[in-house]
Protein backbone atom coordinates (compact mmCIF):
# COMPACT_ATOMS: atom_id res chain seq x y z
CA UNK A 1 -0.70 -123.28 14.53
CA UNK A 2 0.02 -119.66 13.39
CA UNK A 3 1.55 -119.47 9.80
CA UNK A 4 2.70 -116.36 8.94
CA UNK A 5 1.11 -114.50 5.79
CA UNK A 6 2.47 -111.47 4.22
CA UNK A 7 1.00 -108.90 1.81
CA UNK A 8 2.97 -107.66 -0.76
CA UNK A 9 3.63 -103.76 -1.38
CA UNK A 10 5.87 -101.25 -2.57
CA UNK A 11 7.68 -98.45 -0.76
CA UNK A 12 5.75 -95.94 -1.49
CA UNK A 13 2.39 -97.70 -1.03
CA UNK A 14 3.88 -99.71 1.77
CA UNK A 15 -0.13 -100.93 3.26
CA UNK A 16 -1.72 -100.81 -0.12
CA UNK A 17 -4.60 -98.20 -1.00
CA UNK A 18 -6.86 -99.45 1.95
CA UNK A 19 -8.59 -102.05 -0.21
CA UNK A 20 -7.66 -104.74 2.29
CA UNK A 21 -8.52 -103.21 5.40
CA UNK A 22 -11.10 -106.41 6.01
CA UNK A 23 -8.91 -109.33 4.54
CA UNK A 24 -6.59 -109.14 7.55
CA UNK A 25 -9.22 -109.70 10.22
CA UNK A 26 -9.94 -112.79 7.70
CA UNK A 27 -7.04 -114.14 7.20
CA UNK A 28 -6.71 -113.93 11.43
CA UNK A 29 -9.63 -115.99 11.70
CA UNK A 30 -8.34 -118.57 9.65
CA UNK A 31 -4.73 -119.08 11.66
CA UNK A 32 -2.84 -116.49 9.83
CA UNK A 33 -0.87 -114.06 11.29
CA UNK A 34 -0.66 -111.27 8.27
CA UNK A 35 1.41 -108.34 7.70
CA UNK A 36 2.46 -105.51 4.86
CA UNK A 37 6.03 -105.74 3.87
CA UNK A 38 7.35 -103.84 0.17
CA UNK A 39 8.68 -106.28 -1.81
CA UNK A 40 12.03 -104.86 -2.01
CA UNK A 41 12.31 -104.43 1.66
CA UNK A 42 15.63 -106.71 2.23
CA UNK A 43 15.39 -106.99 5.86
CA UNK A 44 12.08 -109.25 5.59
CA UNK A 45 12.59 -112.55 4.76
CA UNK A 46 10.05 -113.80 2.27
CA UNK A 47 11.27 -117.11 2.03
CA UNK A 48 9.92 -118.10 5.67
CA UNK A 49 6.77 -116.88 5.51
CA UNK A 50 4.17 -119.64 4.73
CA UNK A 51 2.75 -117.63 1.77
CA UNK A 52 3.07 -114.47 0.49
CA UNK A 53 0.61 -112.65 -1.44
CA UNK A 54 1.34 -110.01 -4.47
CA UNK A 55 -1.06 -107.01 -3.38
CA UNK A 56 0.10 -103.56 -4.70
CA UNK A 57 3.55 -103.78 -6.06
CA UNK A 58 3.04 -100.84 -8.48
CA UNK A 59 6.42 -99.63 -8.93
CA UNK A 60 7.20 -102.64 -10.59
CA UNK A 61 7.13 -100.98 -14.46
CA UNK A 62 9.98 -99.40 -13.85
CA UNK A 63 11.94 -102.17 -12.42
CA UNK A 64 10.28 -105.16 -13.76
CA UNK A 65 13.28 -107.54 -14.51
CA UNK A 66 14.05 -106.69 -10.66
CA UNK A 67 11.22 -107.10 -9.73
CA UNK A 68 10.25 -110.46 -11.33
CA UNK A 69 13.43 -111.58 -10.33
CA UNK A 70 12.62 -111.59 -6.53
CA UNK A 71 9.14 -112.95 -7.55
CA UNK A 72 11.45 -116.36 -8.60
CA UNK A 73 13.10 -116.13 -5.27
CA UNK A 74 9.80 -116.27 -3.06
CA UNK A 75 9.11 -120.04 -3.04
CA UNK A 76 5.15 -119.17 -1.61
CA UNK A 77 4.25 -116.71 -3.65
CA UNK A 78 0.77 -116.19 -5.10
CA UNK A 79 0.41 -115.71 -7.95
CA UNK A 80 3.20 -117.52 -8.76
CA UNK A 81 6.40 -115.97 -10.13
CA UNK A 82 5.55 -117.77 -13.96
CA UNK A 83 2.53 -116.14 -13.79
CA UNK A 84 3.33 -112.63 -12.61
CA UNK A 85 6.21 -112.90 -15.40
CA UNK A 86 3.60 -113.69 -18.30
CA UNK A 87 1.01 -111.36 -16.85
CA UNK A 88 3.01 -108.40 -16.30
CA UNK A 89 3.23 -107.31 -20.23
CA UNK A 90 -0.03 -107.23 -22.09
CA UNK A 91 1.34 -108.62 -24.76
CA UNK A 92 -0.33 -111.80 -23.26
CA UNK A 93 -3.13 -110.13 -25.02
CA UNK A 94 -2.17 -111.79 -28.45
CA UNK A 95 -1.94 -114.88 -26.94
CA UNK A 96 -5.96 -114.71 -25.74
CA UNK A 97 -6.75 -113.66 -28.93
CA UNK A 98 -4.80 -116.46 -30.56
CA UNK A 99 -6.67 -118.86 -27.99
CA UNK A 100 -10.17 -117.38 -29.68
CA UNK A 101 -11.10 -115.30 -26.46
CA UNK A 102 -13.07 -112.01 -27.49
CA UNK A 103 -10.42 -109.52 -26.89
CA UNK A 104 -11.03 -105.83 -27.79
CA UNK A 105 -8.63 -104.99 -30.77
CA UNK A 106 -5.11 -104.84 -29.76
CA UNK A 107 -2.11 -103.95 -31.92
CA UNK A 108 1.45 -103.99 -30.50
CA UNK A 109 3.57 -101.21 -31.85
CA UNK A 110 7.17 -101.36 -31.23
CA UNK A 111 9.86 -98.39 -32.18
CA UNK A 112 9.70 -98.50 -35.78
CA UNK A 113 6.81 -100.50 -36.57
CA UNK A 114 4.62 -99.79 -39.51
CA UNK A 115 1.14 -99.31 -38.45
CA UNK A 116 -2.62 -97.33 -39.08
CA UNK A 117 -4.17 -95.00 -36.31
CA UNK A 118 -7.65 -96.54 -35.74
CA UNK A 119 -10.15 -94.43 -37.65
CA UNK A 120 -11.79 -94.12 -34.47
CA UNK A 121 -11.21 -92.87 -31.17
CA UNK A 122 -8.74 -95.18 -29.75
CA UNK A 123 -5.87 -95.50 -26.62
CA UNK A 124 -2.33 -95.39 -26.13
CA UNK A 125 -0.63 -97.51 -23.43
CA UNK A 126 2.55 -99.09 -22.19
CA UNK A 127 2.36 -102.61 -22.16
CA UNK A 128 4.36 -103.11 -19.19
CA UNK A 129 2.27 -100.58 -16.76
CA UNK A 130 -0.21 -100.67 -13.41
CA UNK A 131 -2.99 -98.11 -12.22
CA UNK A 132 -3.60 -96.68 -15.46
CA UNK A 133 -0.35 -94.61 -15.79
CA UNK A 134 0.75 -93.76 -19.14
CA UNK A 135 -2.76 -94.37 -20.63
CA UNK A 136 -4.08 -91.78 -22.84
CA UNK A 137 -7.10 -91.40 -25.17
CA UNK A 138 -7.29 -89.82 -28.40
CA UNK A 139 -9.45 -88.78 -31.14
CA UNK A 140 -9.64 -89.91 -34.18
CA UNK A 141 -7.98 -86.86 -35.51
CA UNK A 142 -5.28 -86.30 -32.79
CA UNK A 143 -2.45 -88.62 -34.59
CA UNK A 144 -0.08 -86.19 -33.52
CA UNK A 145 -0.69 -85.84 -29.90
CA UNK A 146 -0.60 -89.37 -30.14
CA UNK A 147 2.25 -90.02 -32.08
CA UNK A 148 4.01 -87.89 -29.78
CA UNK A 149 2.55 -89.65 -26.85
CA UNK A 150 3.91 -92.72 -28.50
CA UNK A 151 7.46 -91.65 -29.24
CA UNK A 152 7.49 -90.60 -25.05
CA UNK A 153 6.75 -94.44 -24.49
CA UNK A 154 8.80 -95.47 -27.01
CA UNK A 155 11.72 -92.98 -25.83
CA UNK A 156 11.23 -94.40 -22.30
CA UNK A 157 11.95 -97.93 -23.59
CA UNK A 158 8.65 -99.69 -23.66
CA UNK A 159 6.19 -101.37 -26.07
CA UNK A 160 3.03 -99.33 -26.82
CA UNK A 161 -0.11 -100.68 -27.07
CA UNK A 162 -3.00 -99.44 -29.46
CA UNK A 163 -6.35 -100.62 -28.95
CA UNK A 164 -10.18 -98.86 -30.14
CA UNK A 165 -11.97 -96.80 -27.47
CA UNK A 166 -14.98 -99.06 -26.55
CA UNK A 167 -17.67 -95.86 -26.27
CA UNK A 168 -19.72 -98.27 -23.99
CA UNK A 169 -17.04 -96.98 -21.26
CA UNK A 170 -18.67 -93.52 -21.03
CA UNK A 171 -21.91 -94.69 -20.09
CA UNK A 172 -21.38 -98.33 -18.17
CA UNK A 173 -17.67 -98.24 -16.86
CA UNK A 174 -15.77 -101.50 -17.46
CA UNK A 175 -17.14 -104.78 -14.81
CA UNK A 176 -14.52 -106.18 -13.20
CA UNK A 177 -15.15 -109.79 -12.14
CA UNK A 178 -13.07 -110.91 -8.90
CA UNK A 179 -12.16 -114.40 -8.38
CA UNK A 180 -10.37 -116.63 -5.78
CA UNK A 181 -9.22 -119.48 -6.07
CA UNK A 182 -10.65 -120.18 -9.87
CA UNK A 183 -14.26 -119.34 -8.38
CA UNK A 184 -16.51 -116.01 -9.12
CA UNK A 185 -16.50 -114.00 -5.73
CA UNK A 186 -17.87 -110.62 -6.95
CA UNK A 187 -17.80 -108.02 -9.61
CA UNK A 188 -17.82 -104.14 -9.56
CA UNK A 189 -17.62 -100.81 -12.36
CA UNK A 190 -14.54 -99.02 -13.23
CA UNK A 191 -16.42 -95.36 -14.69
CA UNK A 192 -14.58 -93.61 -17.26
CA UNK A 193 -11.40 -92.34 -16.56
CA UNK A 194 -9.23 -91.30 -19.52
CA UNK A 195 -9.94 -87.80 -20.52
CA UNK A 196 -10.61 -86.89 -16.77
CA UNK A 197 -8.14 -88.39 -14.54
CA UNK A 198 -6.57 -87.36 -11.65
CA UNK A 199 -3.42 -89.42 -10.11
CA UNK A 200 -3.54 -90.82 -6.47
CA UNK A 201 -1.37 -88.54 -4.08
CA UNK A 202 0.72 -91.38 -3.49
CA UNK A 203 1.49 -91.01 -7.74
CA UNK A 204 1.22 -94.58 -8.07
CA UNK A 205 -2.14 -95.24 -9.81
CA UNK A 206 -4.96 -93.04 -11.77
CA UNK A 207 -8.36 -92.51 -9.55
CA UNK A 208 -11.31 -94.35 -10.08
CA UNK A 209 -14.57 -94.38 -9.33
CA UNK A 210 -16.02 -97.42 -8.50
CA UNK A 211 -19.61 -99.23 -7.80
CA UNK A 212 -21.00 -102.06 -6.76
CA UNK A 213 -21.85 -104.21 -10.32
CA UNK A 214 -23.73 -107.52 -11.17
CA UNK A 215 -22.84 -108.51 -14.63
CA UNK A 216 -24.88 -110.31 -17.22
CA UNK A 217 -24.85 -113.34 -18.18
CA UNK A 218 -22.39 -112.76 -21.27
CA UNK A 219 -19.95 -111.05 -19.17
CA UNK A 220 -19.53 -113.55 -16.86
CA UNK A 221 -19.21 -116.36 -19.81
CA UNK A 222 -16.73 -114.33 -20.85
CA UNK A 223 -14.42 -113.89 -17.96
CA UNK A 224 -15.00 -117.39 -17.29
CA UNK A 225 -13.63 -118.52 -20.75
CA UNK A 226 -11.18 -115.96 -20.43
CA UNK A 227 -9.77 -117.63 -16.92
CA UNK A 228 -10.01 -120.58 -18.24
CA UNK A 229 -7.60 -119.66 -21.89
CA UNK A 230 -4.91 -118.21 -19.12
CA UNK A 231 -4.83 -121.52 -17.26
CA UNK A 232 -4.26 -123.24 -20.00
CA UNK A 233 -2.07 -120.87 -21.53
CA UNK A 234 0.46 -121.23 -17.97
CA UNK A 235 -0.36 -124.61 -17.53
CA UNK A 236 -1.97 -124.46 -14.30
CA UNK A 237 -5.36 -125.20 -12.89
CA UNK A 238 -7.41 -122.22 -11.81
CA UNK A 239 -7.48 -123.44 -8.44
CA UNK A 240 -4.07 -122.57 -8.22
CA UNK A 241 -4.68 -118.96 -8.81
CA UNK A 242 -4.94 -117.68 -5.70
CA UNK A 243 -7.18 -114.58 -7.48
CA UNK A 244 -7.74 -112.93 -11.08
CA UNK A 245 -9.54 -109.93 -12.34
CA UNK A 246 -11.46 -110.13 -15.43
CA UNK A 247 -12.00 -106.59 -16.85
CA UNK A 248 -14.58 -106.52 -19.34
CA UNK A 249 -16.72 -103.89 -22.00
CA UNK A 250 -19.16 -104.48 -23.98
CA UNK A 251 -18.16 -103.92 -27.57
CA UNK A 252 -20.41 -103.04 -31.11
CA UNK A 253 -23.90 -104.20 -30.40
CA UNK A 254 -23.43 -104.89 -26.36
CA UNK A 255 -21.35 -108.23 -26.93
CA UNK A 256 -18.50 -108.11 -24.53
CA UNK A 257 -14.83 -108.24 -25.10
CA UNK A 258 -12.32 -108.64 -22.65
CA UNK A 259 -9.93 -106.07 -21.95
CA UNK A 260 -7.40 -106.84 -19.81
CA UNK A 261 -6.88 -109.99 -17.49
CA UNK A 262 -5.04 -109.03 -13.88
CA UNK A 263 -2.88 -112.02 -12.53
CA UNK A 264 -0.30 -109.95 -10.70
CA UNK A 265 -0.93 -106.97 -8.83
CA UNK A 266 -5.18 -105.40 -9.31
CA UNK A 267 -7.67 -103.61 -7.00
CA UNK A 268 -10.03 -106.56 -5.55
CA UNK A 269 -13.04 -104.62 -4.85
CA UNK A 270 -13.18 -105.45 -1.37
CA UNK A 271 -14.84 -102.17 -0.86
CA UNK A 272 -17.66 -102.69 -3.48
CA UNK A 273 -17.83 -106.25 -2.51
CA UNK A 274 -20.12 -108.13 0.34
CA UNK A 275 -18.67 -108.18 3.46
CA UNK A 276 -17.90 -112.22 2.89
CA UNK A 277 -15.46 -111.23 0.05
CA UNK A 278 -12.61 -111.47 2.87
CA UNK A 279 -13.91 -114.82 4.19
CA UNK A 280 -13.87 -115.95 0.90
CA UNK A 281 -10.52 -114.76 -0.26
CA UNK A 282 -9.26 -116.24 3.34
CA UNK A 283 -10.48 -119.38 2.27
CA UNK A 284 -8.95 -119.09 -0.78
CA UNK A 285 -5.38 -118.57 0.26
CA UNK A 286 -5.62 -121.91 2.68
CA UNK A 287 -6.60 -123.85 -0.02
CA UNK A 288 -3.77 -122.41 -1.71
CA UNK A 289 -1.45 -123.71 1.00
CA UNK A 290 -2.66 -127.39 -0.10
């Protein structure tokens, strides 16, 4: 039996960034027939398709209350719609930090908050955001590019998040650990960006470079304690997280601190992966299915 699989998109990335190009041949071998669709595409009917998988939605900042609206009306969806609604503002950053996960520093500024510039360098970014737009780094003594950069956010509606530059970033990239269905697949390294990026021509997402990576033991603790905090947090079982991206740095002295968690929407690496990464995320979406 065939059961029809779709990928998630958005208009103007309506196949993704080419990430995927292997998981379709997977997902074939395993019964699926797959296919890109945007996610506000009304002539494709979601509710039909046997499961349907959040890929590269990155318009969605703009139009997140739309957009998390049709994630409620796609009874298949993975990640889920609760999840993609909690994971979607970093603000869930508090709550890991509440749960005792190492988190770097994050302070949530809102218009008209009292607050202190790190006495460090630090970044500025919207905590409703995807590929990296709207970040900016600063120097300790450029509060007033910053400040400006914050009143733009602010101006635009959003909640601004302020967090220490981990230096570490300059020299060993952030690891981002990949796994499907609550099990480590594969990790790879984000370099530096901030300071020298350059947007995708599509204008969805800031380039990256990326490498193959094999994190230490402490990383991988980490991301695992980190999964495990988010589960809890959304009552759910990691198995039923059909994948997650832990993005980690290592922090004063080399100890790492998470930076962000992706539920909803990240990059999987399949290019920096082994070429069993597909098989494996494959499997991962049948055993979603039970």
């Amino acid at each position: 039996m065939t059961r029809e699989a779709i990928l998630v998109a958005c208009a103007k990335m309506p196949e993704s960034n080419g990430d995927e190009h292997a998981v379709l041949p997977a997902l074939r071998d395993l019964g699926f027939a797959p296919r890109w669709a945007s996610w506000d595409d009304k002539t494709v009917d979601f509710g039909a398709a046997e499961v349907v998988i959040l890929r590269a939605t990155w318009d969605y900042p703009d139009r997140r209350e739309e957009f998390l609206d049709w994630c409620e009306s796609v009874p298949a969806l993975c990640n889920p719609a609760a999840v993609a609604r909690w994971n979607t503002d970093k603000t869930y950053l508090s709550e890991l930090i509440d749960a005792g996960v190492p988190t770097v520093a994050t302070t949530l500024v809102e218009p008209g908050d009292d607050f202190r510039w790190p006495d460090k360098d630090f970044v500025v970014k919207p905590s409703v955001g995807a590929g990296s737009v709207g970040v900016a780094r600063f120097t300790a003594d450029a509060t007033g590019a910053a400040a400006g950069h914050l009143a733009k956010l602010h101006a635009e509606g959003r909640t601004a998040l302020i967090q220490p530059y981990q230096s570490s970033v300059d020299t060993e990239g952030e690891i981002a650990l990949v796994f499907f269905g609550g099990i480590y697949s594969h990790a790879f390294a984000k370099g530096a960006m901030l300071g020298r990026s350059t947007m995708d021509a599509s204008g969805m997402y800031v380039s990256e470079k990326l490498a193959v990576a094999k994190p230490s033991a402490a990383f991988r603790a980490l991301a695992e304690d980190a999964l495990d905090a988010a589960a809890s947090l959304l009552g759910l079982l990691r198995a039923e997280l059909l994948y997650a991206r832990v993005d980690v740095v290592g922090g004063e002295g080399g100890k790492p601190l998470l930076l962000e968690l992706e539920l909803t929407e990240p990059s999987l690496g399949f290019r920096q992966a082994d070429e069993d990464a597909p098989l494996r995320f494959a499997s991962a979406v049948r055993q979603q299915l039970a």
